[in-house]
PDB file of N, CA and C in Angstrom:
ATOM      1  N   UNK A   1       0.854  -1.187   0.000  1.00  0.00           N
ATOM      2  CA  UNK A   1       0.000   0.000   0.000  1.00  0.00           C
ATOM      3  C   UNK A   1       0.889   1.236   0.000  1.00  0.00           C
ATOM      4  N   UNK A   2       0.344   2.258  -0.736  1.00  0.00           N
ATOM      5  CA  UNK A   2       0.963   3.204  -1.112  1.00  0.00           C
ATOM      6  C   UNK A   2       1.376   4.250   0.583  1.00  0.00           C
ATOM      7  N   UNK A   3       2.302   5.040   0.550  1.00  0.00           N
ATOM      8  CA  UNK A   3       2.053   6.244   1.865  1.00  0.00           C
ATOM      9  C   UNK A   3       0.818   6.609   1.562  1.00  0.00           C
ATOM     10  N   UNK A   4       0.272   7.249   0.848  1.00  0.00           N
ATOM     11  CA  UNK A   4      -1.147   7.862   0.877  1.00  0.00           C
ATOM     12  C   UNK A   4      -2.180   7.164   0.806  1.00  0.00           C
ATOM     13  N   UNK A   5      -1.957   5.919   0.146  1.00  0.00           N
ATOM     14  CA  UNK A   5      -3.222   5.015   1.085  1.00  0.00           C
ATOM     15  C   UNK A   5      -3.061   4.768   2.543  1.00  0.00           C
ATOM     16  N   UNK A   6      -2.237   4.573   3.652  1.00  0.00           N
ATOM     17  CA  UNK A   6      -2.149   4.549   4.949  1.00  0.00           C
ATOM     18  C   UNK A   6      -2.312   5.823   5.284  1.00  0.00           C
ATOM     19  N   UNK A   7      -1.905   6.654   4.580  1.00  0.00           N
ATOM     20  CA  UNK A   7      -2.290   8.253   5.729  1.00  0.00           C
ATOM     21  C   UNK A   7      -4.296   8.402   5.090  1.00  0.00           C
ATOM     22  N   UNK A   8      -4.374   7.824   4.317  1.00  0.00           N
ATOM     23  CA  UNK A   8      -6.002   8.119   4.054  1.00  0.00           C
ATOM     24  C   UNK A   8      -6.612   7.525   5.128  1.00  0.00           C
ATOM     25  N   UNK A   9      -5.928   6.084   4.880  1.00  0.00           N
ATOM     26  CA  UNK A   9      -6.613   4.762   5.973  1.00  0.00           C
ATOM     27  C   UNK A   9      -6.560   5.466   7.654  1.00  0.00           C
ATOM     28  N   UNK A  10      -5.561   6.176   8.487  1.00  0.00           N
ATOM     29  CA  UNK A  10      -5.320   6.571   9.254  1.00  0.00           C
ATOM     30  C   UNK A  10      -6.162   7.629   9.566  1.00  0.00           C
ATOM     31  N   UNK A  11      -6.421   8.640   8.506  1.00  0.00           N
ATOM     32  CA  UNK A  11      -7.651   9.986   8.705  1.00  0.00           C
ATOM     33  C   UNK A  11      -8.934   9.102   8.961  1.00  0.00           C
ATOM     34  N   UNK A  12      -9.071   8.150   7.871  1.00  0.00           N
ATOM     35  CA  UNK A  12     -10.102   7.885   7.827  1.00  0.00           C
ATOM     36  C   UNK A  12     -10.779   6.889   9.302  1.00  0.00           C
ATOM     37  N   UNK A  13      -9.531   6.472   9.870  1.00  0.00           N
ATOM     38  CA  UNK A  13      -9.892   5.316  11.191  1.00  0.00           C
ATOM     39  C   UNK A  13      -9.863   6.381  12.262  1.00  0.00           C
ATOM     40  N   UNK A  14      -9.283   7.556  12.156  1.00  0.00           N
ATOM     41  CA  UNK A  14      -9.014   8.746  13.149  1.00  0.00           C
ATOM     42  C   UNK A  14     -10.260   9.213  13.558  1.00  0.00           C
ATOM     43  N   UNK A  15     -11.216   9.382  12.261  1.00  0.00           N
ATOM     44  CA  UNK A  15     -12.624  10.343  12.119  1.00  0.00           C
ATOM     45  C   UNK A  15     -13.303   9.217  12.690  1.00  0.00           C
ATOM     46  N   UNK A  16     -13.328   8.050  12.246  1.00  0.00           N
ATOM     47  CA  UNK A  16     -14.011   7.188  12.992  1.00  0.00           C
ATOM     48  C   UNK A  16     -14.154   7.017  14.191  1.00  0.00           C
ATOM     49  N   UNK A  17     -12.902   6.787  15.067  1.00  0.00           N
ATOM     50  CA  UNK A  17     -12.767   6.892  16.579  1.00  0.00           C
ATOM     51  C   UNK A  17     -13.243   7.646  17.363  1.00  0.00           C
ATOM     52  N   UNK A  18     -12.851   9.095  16.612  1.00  0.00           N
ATOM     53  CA  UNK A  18     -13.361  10.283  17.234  1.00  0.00           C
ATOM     54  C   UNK A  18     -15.060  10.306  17.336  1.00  0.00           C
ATOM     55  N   UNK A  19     -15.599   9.931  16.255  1.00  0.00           N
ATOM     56  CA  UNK A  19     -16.686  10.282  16.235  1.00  0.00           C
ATOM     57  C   UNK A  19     -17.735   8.997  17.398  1.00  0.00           C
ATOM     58  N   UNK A  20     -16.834   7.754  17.021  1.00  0.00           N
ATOM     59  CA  UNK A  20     -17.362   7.040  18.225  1.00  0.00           C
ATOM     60  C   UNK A  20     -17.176   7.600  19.752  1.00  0.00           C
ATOM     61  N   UNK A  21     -16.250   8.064  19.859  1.00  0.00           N
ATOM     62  CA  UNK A  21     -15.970   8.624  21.588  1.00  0.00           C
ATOM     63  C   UNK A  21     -17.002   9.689  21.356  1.00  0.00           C
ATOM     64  N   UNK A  22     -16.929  10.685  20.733  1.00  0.00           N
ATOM     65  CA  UNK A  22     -18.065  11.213  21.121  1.00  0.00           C
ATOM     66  C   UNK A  22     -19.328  11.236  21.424  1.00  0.00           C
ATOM     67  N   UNK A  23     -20.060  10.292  20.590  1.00  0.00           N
ATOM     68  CA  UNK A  23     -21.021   9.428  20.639  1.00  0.00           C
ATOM     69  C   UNK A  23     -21.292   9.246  22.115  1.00  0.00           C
ATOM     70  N   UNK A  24     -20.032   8.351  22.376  1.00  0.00           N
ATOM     71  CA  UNK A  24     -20.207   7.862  23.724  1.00  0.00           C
ATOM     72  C   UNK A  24     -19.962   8.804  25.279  1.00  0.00           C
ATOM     73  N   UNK A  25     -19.530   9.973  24.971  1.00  0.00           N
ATOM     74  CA  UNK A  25     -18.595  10.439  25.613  1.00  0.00           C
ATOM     75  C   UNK A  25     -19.065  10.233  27.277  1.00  0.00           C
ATOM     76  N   UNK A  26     -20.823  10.667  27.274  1.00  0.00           N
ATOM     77  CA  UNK A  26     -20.899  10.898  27.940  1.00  0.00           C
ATOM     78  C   UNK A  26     -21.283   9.791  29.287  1.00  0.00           C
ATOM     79  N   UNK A  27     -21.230   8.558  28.244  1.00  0.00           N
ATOM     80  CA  UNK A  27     -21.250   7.361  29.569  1.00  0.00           C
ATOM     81  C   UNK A  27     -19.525   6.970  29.736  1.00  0.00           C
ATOM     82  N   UNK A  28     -18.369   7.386  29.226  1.00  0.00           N
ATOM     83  CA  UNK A  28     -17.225   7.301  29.581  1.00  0.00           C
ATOM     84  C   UNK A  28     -17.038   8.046  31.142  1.00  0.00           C
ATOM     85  N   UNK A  29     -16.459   6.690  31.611  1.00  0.00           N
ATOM     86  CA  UNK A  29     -16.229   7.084  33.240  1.00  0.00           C
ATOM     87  C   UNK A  29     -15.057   8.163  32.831  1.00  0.00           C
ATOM     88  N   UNK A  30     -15.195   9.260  34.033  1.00  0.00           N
ATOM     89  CA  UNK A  30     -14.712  10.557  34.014  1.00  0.00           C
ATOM     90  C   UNK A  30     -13.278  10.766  33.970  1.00  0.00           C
ATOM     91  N   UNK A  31     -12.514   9.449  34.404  1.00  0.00           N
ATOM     92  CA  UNK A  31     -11.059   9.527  34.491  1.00  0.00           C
ATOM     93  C   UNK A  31     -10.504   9.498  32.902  1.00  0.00           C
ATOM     94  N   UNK A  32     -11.326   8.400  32.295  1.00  0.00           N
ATOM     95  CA  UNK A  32     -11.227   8.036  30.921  1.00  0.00           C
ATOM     96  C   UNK A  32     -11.512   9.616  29.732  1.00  0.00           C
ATOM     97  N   UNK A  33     -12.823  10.151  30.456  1.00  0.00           N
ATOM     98  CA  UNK A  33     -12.888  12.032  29.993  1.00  0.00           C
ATOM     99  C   UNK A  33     -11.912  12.331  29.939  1.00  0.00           C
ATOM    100  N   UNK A  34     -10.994  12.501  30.733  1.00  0.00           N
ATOM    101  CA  UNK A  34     -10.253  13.380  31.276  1.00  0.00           C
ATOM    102  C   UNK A  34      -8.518  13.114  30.190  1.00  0.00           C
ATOM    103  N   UNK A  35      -8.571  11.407  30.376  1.00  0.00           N
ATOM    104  CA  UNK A  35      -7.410  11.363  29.680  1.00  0.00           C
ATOM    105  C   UNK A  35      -7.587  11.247  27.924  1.00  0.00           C
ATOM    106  N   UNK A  36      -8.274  11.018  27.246  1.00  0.00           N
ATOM    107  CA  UNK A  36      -8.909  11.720  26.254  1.00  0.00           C
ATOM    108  C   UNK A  36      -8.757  13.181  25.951  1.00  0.00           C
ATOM    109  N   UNK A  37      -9.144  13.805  26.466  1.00  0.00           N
ATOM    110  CA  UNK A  37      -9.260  15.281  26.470  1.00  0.00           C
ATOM    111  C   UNK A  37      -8.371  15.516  26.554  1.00  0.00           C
ATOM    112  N   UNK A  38      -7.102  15.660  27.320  1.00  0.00           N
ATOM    113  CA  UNK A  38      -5.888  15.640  27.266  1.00  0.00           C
ATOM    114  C   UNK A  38      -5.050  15.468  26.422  1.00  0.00           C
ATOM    115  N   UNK A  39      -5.590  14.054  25.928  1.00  0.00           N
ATOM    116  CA  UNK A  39      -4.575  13.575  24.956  1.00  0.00           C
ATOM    117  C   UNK A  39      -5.385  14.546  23.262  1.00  0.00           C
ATOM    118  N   UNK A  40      -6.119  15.021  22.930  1.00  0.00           N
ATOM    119  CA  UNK A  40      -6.773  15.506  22.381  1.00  0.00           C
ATOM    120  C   UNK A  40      -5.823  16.866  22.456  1.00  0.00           C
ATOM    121  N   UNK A  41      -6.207  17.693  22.981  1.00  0.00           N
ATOM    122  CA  UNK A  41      -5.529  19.139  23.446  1.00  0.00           C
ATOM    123  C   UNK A  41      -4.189  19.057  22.745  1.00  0.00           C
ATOM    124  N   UNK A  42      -3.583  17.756  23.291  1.00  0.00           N
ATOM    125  CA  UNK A  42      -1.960  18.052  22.781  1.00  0.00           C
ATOM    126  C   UNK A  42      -1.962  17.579  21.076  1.00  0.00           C
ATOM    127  N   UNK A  43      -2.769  16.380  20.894  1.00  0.00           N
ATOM    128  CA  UNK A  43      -3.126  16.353  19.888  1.00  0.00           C
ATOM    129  C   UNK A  43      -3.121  17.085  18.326  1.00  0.00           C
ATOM    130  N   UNK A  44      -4.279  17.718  19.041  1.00  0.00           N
ATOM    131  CA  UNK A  44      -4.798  19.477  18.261  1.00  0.00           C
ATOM    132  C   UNK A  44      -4.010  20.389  18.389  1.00  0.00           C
ATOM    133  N   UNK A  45      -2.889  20.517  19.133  1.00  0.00           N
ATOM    134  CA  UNK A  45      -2.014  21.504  19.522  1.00  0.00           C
ATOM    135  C   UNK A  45      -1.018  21.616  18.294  1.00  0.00           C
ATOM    136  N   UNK A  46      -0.978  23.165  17.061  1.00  0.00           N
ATOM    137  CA  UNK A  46       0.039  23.054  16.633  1.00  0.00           C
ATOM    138  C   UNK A  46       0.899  24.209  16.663  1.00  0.00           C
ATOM    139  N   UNK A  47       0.096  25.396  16.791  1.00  0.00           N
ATOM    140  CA  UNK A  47       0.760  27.086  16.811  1.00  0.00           C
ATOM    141  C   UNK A  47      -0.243  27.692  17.713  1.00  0.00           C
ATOM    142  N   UNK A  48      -0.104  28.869  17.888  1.00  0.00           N
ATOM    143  CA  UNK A  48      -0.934  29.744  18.640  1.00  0.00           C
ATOM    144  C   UNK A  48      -2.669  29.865  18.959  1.00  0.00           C
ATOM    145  N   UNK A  49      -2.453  29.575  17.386  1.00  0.00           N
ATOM    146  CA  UNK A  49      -4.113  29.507  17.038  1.00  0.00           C
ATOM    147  C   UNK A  49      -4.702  28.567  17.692  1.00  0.00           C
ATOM    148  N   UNK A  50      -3.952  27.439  18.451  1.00  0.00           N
ATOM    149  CA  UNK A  50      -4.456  26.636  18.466  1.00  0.00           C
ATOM    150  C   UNK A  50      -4.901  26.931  20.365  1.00  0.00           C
ATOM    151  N   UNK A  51      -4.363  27.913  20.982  1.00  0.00           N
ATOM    152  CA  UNK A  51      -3.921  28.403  22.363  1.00  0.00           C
ATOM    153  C   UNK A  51      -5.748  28.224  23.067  1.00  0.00           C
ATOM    154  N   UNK A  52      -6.434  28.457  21.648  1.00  0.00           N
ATOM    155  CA  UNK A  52      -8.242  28.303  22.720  1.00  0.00           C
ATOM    156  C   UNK A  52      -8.689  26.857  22.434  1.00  0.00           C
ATOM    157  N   UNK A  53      -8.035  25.978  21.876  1.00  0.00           N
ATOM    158  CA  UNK A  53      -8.337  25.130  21.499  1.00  0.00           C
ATOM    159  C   UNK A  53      -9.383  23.931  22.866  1.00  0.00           C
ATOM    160  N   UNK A  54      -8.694  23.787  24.177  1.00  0.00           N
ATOM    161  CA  UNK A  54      -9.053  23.537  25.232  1.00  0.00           C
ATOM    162  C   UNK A  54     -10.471  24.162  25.346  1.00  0.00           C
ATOM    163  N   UNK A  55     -10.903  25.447  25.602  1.00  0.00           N
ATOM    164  CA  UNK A  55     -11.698  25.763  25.587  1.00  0.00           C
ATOM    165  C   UNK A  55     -12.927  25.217  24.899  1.00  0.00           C
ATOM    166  N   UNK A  56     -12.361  25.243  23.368  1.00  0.00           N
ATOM    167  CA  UNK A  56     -13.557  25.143  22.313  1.00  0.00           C
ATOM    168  C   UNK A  56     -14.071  23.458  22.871  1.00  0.00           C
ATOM    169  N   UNK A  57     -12.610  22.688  22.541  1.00  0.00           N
ATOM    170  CA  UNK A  57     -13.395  21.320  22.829  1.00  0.00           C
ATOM    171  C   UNK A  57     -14.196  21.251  24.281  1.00  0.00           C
ATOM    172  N   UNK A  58     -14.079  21.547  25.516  1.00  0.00           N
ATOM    173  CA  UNK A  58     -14.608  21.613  26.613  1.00  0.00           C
ATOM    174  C   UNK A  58     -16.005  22.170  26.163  1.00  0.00           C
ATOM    175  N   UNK A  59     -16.152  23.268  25.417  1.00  0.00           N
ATOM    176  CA  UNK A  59     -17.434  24.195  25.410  1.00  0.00           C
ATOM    177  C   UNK A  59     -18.535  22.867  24.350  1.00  0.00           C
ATOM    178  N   UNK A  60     -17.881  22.308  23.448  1.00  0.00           N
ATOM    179  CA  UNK A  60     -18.417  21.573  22.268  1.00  0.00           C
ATOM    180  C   UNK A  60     -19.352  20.062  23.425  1.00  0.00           C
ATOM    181  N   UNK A  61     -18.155  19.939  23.954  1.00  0.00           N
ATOM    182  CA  UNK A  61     -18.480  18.723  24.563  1.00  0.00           C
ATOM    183  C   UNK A  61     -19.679  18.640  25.815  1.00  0.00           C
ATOM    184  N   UNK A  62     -19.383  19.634  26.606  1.00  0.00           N
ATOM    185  CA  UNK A  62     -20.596  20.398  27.389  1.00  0.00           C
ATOM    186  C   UNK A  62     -21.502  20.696  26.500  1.00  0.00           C
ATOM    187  N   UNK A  63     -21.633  21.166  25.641  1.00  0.00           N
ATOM    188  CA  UNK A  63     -22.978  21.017  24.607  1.00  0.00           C
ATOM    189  C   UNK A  63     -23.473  19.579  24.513  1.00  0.00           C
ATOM    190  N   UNK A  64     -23.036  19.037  24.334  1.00  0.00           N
ATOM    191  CA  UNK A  64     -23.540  17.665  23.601  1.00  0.00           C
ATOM    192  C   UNK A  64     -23.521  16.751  24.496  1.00  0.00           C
ATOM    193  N   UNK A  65     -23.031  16.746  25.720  1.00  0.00           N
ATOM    194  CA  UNK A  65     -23.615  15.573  26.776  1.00  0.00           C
ATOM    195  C   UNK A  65     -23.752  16.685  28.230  1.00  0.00           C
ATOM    196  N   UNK A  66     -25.063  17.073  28.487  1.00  0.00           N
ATOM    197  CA  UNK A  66     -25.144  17.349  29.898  1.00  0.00           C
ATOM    198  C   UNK A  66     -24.219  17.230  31.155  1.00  0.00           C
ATOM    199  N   UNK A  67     -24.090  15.526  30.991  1.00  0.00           N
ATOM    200  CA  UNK A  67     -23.374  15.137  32.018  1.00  0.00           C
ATOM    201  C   UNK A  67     -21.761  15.962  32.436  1.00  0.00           C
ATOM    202  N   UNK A  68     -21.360  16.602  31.254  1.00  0.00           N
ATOM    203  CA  UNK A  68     -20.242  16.689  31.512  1.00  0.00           C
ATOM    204  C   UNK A  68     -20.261  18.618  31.745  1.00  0.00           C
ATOM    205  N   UNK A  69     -21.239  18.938  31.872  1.00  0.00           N
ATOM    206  CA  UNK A  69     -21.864  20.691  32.355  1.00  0.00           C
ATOM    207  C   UNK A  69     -20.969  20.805  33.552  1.00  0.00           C
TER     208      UNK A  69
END
């Protein structure tokens, strides 16, 4: 397989994951939140722009599951 078929395969299993944790987020026991989110932050982290990034995901995620208000 080509590099750009594995970096497709990789976006494409990335979007997947993500979109399952979110899904779920909000019956994920809170320690498991926490290290997620974390690992996310640094993740997403590439220049400055990225400095509210914490925020946004915290604000997104509090939208979409109560539990985590």
């Amino acid at each position: 397989m080509s590099t750009d078929g594995r970096r497709f395969d990789e976006n494409r299993f990335a979007l997947a994951l993500g979109q399952a944790v979110i899904g779920a987020w909000g019956s994920l026991p809170r320690q498991v939140q926490q290290t997620i989110f974390e690992q996310a932050v640094v993740a997403g982290h590439h220049d400055e722009r990225d400095e509210s990034l914490r925020e946004q995901l915290a604000a997104f995620l509090h939208g979409r599951h109560p539990r985590t208000a």
